[in-house]
C-alpha atoms as a PDB file:
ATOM      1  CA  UNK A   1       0.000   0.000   0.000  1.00  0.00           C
ATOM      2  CA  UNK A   2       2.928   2.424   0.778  1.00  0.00           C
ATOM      3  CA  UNK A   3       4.717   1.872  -2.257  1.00  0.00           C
ATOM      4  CA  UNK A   4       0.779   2.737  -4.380  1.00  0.00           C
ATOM      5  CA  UNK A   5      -1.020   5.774  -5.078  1.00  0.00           C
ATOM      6  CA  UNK A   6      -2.083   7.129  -1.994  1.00  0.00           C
ATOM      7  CA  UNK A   7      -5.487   8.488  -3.858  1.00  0.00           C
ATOM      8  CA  UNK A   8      -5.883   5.100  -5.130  1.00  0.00           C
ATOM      9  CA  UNK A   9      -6.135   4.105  -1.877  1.00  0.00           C
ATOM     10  CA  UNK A  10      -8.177   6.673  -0.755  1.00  0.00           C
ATOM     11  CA  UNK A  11     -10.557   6.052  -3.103  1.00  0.00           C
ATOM     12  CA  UNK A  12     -10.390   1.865  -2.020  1.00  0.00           C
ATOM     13  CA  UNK A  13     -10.916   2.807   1.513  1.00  0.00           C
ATOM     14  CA  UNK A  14     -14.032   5.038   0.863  1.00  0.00           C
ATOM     15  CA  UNK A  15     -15.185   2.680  -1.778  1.00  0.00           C
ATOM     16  CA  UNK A  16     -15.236   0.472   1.114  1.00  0.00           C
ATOM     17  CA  UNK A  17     -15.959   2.098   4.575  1.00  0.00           C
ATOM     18  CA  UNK A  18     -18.703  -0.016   6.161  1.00  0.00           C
ATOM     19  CA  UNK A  19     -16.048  -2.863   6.140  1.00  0.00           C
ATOM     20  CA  UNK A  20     -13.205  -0.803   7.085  1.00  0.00           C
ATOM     21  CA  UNK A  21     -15.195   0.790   9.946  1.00  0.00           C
ATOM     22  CA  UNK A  22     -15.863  -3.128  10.736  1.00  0.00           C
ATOM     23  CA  UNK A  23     -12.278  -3.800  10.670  1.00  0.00           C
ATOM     24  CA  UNK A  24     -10.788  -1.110  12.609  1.00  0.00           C
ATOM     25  CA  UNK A  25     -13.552  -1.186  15.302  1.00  0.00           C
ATOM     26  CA  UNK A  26     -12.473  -5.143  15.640  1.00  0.00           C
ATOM     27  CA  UNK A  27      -8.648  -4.592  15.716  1.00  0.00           C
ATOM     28  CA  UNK A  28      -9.145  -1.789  18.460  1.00  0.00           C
ATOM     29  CA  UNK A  29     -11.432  -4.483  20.768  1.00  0.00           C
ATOM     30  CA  UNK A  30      -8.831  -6.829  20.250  1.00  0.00           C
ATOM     31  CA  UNK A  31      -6.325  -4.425  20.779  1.00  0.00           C
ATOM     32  CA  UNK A  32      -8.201  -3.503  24.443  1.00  0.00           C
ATOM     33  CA  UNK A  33      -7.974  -6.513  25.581  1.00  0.00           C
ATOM     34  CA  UNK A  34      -4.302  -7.278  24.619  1.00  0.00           C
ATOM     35  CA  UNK A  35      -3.828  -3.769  26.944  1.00  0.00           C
ATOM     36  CA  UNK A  36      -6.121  -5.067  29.588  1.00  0.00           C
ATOM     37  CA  UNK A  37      -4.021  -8.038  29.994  1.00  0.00           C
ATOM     38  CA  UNK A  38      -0.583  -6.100  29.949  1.00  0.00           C
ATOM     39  CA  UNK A  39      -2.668  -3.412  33.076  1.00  0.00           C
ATOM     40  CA  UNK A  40      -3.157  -7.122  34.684  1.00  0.00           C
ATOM     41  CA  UNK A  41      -0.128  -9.095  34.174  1.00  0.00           C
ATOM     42  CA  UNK A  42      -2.008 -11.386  32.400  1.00  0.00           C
ATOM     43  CA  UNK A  43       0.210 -14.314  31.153  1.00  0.00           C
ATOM     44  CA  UNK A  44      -2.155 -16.399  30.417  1.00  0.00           C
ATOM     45  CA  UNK A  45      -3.888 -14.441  28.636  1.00  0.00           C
ATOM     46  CA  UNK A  46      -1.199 -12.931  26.814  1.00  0.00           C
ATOM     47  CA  UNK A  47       0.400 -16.570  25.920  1.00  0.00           C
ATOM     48  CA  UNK A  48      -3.751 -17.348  24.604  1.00  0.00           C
ATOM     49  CA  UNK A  49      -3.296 -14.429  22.265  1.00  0.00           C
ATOM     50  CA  UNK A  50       0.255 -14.995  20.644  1.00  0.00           C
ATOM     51  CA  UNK A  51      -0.945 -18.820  20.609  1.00  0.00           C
ATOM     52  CA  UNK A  52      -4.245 -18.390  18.767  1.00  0.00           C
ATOM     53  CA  UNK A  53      -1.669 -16.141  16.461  1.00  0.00           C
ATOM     54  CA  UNK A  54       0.435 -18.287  15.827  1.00  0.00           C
ATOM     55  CA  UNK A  55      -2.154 -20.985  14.739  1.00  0.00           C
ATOM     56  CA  UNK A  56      -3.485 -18.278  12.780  1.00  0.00           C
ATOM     57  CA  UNK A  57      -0.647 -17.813  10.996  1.00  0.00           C
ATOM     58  CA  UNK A  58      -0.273 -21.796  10.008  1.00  0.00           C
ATOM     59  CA  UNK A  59      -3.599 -22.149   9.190  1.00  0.00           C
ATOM     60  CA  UNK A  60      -3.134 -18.894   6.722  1.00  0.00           C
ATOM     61  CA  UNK A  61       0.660 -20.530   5.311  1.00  0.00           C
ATOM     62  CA  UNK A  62      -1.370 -24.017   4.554  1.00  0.00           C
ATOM     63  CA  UNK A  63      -4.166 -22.785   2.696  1.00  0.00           C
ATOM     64  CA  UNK A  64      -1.734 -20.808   0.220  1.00  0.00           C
ATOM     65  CA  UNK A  65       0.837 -23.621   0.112  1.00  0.00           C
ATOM     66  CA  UNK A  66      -2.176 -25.952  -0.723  1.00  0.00           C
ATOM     67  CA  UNK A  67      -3.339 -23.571  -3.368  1.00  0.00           C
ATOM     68  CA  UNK A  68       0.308 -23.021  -4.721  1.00  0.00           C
ATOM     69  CA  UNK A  69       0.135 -26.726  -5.272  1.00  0.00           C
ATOM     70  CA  UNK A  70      -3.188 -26.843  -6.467  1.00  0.00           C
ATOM     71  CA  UNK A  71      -2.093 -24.397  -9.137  1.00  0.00           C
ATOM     72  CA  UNK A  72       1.148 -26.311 -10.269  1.00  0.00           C
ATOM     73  CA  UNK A  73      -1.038 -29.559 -10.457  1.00  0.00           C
ATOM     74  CA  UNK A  74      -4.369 -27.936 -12.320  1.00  0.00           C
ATOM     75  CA  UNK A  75      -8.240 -28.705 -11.272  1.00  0.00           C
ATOM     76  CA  UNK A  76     -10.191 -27.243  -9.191  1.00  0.00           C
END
């Protein structure tokens, strides 16, 4: 996004602003309770949020690695 047309992406955000708004108002509830945890000393719940990451993450990786290799191989 940086490296594009910052009226391009203007234009994409607007375009799009009840699902931004959705977005945003998400990140900043899961960014509250991230906070809460740190006011708390929360390990737990600060190990639950960098583990459901993490899964996140390798859940994300094997879907595109299985459609890389879906690709290479053809179908559907």
């Amino acid at each position: 996004i940086a490296g594009s047309s910052p009226e391009m992406w203007r234009d994409i955000t607007l375009a799009n602003r009840a699902a931004m708004l959705q977005e945003l108002d998400s990140y900043t509830a899961r960014l509250a309770i991230l906070r809460e945890h740190l006011v708390s000393a929360n390990a737990s719940g600060i190990e639950s949020i960098y583990s459901h990451a993490q899964a996140a993450r390798h859940n994300w990786i094997t879907a595109i690695e299985a459609a890389e290799k879906q690709n290479k191989e053809g179908g559907d």
